[in-house]
PDB file of N, CA and C in Angstrom:
ATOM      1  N   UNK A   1       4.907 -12.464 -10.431  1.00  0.00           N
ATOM      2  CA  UNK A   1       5.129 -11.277  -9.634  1.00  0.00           C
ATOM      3  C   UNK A   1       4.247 -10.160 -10.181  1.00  0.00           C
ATOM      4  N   UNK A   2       3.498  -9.525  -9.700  1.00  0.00           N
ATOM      5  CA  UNK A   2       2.844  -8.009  -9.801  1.00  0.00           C
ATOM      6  C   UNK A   2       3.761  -7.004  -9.260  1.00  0.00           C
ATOM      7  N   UNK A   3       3.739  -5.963  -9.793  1.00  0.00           N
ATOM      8  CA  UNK A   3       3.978  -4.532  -9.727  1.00  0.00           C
ATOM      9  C   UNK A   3       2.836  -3.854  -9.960  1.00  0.00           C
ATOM     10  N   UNK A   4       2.949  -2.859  -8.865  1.00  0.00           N
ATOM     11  CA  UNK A   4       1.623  -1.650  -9.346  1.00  0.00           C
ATOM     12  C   UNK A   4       2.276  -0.363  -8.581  1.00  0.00           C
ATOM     13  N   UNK A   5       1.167   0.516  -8.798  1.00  0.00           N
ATOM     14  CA  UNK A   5       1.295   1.752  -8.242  1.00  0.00           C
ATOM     15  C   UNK A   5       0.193   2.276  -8.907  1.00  0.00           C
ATOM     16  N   UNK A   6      -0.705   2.332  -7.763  1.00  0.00           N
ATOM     17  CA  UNK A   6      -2.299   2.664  -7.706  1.00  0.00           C
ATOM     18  C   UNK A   6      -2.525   3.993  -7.026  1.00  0.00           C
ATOM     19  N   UNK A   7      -3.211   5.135  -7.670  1.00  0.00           N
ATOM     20  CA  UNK A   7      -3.523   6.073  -6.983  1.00  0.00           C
ATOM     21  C   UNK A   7      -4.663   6.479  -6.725  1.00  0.00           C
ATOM     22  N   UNK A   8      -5.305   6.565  -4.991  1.00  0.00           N
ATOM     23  CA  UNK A   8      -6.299   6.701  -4.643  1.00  0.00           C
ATOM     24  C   UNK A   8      -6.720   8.009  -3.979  1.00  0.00           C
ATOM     25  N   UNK A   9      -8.131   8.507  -4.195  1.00  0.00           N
ATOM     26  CA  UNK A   9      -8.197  10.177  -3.392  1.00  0.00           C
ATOM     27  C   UNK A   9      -8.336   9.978  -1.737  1.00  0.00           C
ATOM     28  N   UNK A  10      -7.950  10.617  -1.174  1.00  0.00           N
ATOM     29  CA  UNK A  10      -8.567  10.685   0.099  1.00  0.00           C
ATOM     30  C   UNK A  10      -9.590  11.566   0.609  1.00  0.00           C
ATOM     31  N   UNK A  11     -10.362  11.373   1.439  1.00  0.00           N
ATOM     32  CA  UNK A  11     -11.455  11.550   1.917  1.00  0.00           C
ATOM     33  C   UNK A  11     -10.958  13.650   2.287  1.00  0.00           C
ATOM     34  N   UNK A  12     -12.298  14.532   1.596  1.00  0.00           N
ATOM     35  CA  UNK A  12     -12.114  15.556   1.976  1.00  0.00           C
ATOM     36  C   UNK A  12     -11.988  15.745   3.643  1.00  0.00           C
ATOM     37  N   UNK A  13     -11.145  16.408   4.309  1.00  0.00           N
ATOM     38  CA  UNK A  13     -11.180  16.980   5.788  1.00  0.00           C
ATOM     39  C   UNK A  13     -10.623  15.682   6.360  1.00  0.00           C
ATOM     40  N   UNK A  14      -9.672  14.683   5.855  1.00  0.00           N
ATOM     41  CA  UNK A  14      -8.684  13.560   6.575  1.00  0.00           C
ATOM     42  C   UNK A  14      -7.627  13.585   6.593  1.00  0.00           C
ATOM     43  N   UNK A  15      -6.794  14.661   6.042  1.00  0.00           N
ATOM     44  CA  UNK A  15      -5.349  14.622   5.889  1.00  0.00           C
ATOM     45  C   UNK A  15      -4.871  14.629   7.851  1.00  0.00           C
ATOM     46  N   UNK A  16      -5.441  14.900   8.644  1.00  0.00           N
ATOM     47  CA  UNK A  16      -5.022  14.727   9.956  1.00  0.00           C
ATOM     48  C   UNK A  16      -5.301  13.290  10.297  1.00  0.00           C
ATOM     49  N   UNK A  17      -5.635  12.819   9.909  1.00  0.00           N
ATOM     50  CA  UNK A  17      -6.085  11.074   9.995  1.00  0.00           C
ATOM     51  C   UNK A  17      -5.027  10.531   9.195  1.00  0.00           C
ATOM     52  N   UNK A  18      -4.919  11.134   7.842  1.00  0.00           N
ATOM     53  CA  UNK A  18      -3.656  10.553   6.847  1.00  0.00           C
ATOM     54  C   UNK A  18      -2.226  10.257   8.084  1.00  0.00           C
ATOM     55  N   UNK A  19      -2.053  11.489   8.524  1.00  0.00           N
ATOM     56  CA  UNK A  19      -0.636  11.547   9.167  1.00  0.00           C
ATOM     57  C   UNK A  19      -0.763  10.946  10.821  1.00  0.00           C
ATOM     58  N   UNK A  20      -1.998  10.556  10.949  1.00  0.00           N
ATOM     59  CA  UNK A  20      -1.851   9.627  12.081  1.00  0.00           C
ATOM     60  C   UNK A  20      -1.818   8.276  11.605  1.00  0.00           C
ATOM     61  N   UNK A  21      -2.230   7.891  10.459  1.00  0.00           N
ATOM     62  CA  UNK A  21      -2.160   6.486   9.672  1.00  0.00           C
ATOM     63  C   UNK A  21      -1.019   6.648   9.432  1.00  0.00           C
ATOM     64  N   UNK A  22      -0.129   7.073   8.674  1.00  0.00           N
ATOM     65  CA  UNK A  22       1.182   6.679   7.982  1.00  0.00           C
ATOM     66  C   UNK A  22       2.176   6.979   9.450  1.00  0.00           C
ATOM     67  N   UNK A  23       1.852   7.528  10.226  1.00  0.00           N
ATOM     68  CA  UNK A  23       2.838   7.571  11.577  1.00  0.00           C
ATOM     69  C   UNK A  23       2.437   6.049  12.339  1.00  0.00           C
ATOM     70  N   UNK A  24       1.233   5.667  12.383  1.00  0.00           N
ATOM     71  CA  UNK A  24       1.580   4.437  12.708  1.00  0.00           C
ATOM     72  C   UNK A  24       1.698   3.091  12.092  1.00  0.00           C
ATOM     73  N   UNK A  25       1.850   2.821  10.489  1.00  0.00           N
ATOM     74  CA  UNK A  25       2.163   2.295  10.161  1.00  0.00           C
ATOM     75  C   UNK A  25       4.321   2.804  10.203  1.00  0.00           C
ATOM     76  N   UNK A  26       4.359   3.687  10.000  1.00  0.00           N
ATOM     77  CA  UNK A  26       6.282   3.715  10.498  1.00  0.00           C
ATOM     78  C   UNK A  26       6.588   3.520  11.961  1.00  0.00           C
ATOM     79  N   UNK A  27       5.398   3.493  13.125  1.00  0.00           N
ATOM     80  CA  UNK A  27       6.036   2.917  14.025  1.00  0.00           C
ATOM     81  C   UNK A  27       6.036   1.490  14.891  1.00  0.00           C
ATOM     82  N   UNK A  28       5.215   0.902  13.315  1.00  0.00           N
ATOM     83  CA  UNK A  28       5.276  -0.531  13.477  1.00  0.00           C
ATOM     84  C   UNK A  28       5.856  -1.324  12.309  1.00  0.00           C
ATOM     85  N   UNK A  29       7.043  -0.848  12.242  1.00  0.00           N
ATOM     86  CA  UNK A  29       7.517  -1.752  10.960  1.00  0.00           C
ATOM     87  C   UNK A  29       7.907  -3.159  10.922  1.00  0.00           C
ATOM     88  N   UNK A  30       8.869  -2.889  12.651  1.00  0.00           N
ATOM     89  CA  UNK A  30       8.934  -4.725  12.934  1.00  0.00           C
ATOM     90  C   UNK A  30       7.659  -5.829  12.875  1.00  0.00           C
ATOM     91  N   UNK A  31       6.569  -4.857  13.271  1.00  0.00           N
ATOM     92  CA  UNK A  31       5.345  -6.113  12.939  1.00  0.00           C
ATOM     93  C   UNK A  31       4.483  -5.961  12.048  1.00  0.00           C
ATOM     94  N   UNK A  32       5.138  -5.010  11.052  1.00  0.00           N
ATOM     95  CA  UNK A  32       4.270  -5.002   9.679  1.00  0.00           C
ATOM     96  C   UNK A  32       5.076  -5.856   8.649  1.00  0.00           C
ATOM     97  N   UNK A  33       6.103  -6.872   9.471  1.00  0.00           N
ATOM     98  CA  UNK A  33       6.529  -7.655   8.288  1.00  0.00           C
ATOM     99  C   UNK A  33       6.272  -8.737   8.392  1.00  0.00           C
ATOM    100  N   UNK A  34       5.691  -9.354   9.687  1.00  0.00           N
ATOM    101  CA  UNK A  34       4.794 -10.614   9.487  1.00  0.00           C
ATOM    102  C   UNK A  34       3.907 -10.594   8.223  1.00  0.00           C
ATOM    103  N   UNK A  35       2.871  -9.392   8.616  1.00  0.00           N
ATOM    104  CA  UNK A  35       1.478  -9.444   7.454  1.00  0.00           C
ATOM    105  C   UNK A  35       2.473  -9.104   6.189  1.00  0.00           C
ATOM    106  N   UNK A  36       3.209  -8.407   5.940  1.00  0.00           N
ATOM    107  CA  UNK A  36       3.977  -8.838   4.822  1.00  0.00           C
ATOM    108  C   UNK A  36       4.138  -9.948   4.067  1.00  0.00           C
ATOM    109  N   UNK A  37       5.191 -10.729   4.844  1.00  0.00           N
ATOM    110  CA  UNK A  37       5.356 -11.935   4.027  1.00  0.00           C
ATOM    111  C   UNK A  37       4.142 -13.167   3.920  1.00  0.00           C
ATOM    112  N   UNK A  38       2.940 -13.021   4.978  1.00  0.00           N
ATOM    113  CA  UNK A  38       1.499 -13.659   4.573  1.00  0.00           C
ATOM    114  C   UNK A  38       1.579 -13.575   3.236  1.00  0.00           C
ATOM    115  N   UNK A  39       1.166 -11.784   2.657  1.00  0.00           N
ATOM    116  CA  UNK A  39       0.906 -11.329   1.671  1.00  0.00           C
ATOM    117  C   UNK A  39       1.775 -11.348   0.504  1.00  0.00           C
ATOM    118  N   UNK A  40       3.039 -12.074   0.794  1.00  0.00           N
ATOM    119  CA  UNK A  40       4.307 -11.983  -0.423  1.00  0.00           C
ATOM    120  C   UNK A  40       4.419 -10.695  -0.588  1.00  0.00           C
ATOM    121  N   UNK A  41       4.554  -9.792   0.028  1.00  0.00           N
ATOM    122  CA  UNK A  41       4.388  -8.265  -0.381  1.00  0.00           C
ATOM    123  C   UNK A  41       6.002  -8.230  -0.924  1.00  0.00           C
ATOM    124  N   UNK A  42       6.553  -8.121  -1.510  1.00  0.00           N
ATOM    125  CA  UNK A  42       8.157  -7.878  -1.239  1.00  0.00           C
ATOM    126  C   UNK A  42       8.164  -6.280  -1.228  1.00  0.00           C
ATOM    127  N   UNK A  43       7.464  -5.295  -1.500  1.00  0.00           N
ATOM    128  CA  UNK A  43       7.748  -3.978  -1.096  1.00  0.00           C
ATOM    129  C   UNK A  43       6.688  -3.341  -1.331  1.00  0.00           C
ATOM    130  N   UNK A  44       6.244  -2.509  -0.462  1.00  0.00           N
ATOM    131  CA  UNK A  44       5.612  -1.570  -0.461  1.00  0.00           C
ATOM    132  C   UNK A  44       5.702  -0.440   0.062  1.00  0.00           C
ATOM    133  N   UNK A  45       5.366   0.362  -0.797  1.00  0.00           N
ATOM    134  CA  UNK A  45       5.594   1.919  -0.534  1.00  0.00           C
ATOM    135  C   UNK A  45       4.540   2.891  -0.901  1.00  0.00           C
ATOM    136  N   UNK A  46       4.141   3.498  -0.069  1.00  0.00           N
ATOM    137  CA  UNK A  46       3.442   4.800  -0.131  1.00  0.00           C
ATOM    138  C   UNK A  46       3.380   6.270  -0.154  1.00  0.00           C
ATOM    139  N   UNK A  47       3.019   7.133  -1.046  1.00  0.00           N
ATOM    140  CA  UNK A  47       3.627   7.936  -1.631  1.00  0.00           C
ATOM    141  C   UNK A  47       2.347   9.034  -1.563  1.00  0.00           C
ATOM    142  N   UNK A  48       2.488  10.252  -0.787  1.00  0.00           N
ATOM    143  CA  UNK A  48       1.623  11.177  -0.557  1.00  0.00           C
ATOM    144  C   UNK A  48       1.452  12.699  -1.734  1.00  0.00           C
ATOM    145  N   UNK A  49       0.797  13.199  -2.447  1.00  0.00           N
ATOM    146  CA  UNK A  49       0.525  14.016  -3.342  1.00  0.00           C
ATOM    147  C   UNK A  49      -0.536  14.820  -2.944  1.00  0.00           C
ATOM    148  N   UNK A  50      -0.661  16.329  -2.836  1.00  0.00           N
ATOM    149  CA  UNK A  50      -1.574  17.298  -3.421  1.00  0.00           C
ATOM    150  C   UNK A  50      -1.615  17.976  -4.367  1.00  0.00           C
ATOM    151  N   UNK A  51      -3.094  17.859  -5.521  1.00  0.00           N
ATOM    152  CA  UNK A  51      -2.461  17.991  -6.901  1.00  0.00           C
ATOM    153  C   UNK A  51      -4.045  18.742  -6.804  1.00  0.00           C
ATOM    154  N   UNK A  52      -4.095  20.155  -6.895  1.00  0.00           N
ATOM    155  CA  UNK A  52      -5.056  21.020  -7.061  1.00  0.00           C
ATOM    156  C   UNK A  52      -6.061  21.275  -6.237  1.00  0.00           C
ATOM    157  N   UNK A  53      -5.300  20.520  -5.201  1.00  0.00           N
ATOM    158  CA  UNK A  53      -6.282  21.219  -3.841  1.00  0.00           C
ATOM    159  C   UNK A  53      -6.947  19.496  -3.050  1.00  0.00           C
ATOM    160  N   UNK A  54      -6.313  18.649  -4.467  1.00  0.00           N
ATOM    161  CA  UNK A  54      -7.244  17.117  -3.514  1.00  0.00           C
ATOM    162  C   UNK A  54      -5.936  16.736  -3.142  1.00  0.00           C
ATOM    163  N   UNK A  55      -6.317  15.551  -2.396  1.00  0.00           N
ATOM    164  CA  UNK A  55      -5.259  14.581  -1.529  1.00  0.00           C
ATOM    165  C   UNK A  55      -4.604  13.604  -2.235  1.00  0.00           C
ATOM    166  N   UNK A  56      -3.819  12.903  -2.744  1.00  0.00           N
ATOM    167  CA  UNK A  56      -3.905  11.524  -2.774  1.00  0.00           C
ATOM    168  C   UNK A  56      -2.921  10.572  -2.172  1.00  0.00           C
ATOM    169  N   UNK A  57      -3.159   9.497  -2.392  1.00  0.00           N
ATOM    170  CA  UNK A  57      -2.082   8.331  -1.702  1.00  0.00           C
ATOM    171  C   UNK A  57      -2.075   7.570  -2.926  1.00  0.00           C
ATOM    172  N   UNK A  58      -0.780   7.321  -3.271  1.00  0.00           N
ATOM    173  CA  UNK A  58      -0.240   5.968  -4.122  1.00  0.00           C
ATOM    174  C   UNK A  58       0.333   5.029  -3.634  1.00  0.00           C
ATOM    175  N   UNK A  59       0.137   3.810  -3.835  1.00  0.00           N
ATOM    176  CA  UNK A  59       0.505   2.694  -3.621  1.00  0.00           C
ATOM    177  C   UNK A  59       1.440   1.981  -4.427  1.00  0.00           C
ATOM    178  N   UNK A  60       3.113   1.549  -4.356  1.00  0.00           N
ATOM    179  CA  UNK A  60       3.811   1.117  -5.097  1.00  0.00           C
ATOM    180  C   UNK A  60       3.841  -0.123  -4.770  1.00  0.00           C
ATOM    181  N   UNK A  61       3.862  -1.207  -5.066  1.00  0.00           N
ATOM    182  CA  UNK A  61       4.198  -2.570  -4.300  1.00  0.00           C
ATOM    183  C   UNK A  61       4.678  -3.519  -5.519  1.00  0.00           C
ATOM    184  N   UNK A  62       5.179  -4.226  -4.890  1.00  0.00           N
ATOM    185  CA  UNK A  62       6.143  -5.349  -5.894  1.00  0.00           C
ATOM    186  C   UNK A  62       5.472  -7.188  -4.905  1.00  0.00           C
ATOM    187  N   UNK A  63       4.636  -7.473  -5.279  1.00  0.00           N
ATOM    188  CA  UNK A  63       4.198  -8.848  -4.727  1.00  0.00           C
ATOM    189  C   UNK A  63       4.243 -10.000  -5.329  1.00  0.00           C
ATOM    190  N   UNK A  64       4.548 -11.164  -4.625  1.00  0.00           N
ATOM    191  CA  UNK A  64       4.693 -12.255  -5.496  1.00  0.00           C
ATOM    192  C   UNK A  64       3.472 -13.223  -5.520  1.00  0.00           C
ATOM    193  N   UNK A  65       3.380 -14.097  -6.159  1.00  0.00           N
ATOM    194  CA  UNK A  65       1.938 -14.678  -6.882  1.00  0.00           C
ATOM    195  C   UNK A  65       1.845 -15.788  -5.245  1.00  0.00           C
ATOM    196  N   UNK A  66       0.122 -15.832  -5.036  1.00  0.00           N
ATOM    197  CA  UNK A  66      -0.643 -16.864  -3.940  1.00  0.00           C
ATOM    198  C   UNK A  66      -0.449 -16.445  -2.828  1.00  0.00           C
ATOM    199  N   UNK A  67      -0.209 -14.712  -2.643  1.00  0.00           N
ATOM    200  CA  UNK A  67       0.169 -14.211  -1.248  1.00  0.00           C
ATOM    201  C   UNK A  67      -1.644 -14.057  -0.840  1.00  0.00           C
ATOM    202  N   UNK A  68      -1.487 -13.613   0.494  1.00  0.00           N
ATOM    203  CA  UNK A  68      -2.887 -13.600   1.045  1.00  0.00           C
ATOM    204  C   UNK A  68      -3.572 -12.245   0.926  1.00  0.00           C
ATOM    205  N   UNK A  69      -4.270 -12.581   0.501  1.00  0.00           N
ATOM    206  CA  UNK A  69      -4.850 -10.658   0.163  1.00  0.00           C
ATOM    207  C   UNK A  69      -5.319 -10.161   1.471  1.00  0.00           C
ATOM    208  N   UNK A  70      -5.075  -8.458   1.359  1.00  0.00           N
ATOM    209  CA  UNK A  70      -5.141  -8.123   2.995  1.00  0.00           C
ATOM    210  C   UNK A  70      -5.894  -7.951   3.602  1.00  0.00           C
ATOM    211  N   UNK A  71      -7.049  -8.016   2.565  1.00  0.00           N
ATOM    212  CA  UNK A  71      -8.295  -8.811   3.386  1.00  0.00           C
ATOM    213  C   UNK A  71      -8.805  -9.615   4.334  1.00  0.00           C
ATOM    214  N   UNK A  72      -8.002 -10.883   3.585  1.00  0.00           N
ATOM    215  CA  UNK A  72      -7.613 -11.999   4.623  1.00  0.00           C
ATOM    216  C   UNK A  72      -6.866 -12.170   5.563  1.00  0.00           C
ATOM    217  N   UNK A  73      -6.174 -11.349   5.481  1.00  0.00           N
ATOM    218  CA  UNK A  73      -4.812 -11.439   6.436  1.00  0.00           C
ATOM    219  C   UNK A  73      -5.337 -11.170   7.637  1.00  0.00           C
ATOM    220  N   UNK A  74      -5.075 -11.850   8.942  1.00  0.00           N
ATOM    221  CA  UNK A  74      -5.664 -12.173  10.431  1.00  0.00           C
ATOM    222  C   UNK A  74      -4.397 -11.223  11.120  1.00  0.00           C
ATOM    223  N   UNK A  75      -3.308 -10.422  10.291  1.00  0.00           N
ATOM    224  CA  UNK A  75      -2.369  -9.852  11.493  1.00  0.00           C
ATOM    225  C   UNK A  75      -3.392  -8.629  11.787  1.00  0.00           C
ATOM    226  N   UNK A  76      -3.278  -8.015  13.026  1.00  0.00           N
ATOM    227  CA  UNK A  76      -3.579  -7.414  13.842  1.00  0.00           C
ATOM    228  C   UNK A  76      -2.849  -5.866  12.841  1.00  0.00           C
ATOM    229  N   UNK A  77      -1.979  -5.489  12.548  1.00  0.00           N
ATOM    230  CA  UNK A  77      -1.204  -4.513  11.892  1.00  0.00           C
ATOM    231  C   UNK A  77      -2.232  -4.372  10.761  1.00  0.00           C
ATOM    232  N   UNK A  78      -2.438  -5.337  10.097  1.00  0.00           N
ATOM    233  CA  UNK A  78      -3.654  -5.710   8.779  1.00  0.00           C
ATOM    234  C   UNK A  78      -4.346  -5.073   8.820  1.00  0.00           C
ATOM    235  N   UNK A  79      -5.127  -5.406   9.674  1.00  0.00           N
ATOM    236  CA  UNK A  79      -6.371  -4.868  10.383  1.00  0.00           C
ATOM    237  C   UNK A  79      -7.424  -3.451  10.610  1.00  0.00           C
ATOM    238  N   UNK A  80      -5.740  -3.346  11.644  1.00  0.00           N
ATOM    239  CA  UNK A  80      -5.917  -1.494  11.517  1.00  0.00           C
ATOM    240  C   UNK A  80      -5.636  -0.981  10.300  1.00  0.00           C
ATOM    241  N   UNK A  81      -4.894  -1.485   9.652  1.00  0.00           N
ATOM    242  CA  UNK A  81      -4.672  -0.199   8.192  1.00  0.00           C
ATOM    243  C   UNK A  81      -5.683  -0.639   7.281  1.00  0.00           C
ATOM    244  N   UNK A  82      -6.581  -1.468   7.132  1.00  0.00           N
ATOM    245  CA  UNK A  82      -8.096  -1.322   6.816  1.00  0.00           C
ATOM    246  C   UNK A  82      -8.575  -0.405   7.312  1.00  0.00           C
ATOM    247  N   UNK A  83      -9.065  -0.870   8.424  1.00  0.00           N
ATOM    248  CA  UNK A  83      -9.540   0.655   9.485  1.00  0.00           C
ATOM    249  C   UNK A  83      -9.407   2.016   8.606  1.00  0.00           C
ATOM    250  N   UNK A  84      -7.840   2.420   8.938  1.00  0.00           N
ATOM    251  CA  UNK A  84      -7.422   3.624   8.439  1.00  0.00           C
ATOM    252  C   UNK A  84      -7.990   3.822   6.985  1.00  0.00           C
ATOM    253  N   UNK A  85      -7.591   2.727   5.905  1.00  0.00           N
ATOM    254  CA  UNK A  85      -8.155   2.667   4.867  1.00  0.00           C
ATOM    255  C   UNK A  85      -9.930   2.934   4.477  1.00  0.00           C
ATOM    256  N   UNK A  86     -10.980   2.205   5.061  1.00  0.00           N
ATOM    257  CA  UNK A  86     -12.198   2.757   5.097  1.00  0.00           C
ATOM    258  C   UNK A  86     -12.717   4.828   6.167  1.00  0.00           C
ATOM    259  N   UNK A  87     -11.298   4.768   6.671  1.00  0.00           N
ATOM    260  CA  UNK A  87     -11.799   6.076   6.879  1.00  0.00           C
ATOM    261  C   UNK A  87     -11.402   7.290   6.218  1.00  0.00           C
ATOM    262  N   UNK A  88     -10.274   6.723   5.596  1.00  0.00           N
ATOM    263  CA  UNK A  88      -9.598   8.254   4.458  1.00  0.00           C
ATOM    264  C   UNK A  88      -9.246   7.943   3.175  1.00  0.00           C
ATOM    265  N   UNK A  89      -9.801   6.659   2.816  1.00  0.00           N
ATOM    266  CA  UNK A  89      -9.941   6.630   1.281  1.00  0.00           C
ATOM    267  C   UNK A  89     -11.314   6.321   0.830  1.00  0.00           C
ATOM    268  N   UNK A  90     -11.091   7.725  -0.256  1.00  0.00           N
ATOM    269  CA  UNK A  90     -12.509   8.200  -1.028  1.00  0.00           C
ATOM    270  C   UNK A  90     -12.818   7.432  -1.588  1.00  0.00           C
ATOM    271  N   UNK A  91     -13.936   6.504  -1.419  1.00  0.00           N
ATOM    272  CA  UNK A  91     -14.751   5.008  -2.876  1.00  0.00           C
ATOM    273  C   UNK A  91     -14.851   5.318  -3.684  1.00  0.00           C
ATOM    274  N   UNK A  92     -15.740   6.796  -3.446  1.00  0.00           N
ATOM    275  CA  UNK A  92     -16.409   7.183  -4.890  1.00  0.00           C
ATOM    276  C   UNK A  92     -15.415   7.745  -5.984  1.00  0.00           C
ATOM    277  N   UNK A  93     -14.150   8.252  -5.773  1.00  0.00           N
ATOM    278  CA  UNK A  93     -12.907   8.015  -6.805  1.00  0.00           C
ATOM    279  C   UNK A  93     -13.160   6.712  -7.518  1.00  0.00           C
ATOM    280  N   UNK A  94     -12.657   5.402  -6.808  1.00  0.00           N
ATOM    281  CA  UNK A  94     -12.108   4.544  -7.129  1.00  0.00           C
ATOM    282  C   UNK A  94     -10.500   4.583  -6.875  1.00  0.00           C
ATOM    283  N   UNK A  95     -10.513   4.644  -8.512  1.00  0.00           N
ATOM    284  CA  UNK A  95      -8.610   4.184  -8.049  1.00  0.00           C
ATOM    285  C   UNK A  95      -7.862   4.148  -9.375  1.00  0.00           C
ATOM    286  N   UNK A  96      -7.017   4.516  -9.585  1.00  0.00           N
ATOM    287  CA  UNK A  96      -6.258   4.712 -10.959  1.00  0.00           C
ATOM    288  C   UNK A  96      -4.711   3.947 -10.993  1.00  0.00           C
ATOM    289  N   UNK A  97      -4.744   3.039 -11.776  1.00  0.00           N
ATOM    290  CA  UNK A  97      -3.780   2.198 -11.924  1.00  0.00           C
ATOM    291  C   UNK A  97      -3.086   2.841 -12.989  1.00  0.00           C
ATOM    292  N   UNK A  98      -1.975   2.724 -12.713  1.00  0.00           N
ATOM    293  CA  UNK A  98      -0.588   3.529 -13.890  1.00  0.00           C
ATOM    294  C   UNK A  98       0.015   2.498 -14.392  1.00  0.00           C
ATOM    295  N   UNK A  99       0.047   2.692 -15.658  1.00  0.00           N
ATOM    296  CA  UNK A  99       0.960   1.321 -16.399  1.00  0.00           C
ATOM    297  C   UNK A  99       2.192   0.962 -16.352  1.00  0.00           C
ATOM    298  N   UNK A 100       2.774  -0.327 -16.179  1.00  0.00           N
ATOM    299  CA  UNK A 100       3.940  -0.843 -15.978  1.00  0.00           C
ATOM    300  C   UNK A 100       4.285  -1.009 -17.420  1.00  0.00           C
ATOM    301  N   UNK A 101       5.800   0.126 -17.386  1.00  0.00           N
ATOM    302  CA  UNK A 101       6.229   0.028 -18.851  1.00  0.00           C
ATOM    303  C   UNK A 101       7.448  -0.868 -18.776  1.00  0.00           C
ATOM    304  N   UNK A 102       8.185  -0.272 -17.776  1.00  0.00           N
ATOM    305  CA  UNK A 102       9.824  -0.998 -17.435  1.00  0.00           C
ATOM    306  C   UNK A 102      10.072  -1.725 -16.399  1.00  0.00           C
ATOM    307  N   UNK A 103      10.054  -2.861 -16.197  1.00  0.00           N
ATOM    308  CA  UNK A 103      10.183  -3.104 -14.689  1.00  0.00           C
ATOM    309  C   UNK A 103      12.397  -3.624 -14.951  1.00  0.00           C
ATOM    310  N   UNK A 104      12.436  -3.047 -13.959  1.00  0.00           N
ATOM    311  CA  UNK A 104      14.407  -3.186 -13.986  1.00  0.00           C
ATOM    312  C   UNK A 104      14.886  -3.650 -12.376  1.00  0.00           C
ATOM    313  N   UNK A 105      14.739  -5.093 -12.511  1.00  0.00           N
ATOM    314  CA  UNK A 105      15.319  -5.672 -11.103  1.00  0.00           C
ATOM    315  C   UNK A 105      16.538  -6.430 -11.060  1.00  0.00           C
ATOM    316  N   UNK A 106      17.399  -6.423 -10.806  1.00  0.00           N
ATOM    317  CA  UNK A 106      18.821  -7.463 -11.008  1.00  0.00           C
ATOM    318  C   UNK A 106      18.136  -8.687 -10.403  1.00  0.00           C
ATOM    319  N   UNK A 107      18.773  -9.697 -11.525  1.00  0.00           N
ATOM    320  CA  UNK A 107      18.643 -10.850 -11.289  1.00  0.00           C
ATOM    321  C   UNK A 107      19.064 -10.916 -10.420  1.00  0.00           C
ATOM    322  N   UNK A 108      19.960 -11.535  -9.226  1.00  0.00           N
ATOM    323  CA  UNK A 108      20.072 -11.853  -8.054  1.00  0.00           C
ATOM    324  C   UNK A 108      19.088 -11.381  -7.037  1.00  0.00           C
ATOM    325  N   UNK A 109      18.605 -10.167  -7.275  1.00  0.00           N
ATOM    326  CA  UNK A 109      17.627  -9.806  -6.319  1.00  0.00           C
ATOM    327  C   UNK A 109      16.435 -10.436  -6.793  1.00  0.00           C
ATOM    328  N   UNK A 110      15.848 -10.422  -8.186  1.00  0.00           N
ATOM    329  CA  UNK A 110      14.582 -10.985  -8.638  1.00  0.00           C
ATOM    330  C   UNK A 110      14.952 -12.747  -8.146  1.00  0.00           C
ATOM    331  N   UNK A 111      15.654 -13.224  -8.243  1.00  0.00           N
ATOM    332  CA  UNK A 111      15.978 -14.804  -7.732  1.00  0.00           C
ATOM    333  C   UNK A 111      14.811 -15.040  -6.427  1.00  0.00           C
ATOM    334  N   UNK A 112      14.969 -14.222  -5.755  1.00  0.00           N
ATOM    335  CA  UNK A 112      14.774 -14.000  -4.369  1.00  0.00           C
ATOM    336  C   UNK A 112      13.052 -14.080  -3.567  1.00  0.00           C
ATOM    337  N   UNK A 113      12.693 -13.282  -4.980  1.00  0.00           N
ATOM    338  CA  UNK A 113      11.433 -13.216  -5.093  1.00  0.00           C
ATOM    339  C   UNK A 113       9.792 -13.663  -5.869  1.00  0.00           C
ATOM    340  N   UNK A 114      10.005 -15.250  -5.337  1.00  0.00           N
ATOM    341  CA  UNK A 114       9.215 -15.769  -5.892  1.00  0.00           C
ATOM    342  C   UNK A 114       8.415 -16.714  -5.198  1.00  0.00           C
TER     343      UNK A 114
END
């Protein structure tokens, strides 16, 4: 299983693109769980910040091992949030990975996810 929570900049003059991306990824949740379970995603969450005038988006996700990267992934939901992704996330950042110190899941739920 991976855990992360990756934080990426967004593109200066896109935060109106941001909130048309994250509005339609919430108004497709029933078919953002196909490309989900492709991907073993068991959760993901995204998490919006302005921290001195820049943008960012973090990425929390909890995935389990030989899922399909979303690259690959052929759902249509996939797809577009690439899209969205090459138009409001900044490359030339990169991307900042935060370290996993504690991970705290009840066994019965971790059972679940593998």
């Amino acid at each position: 299983m991976e855990i992360e929570l990756t934080r990426f900049k967004v593109k200066n003059g896109k935060s109106h693109k941001v909130d048309e991306w994250l509005n339609f990824l919430r108004a497709h949740m029933d078919e953002l769980e196909e490309g989900l379970e492709i991907e073993k995603m068991y959760v993901e969450t995204i998490f919006r910040e302005v921290l001195n005038g820049e943008e960012y988006l973090y990425w929390y996700s909890v995935q389990g091992k030989g899922g399909v990267e979303i690259t690959e992934n052929e759902n249509w939901i996939a797809k577009k949030h690439l899209e969205y992704w090459e138009e409001c996330i900044d490359p030339s950042f990169g991307f900042v990975d935060l370290n996993t110190e504690v991970v705290m899941i009840p066994k019965k739920v971790k059972a679940h996810m593998k």
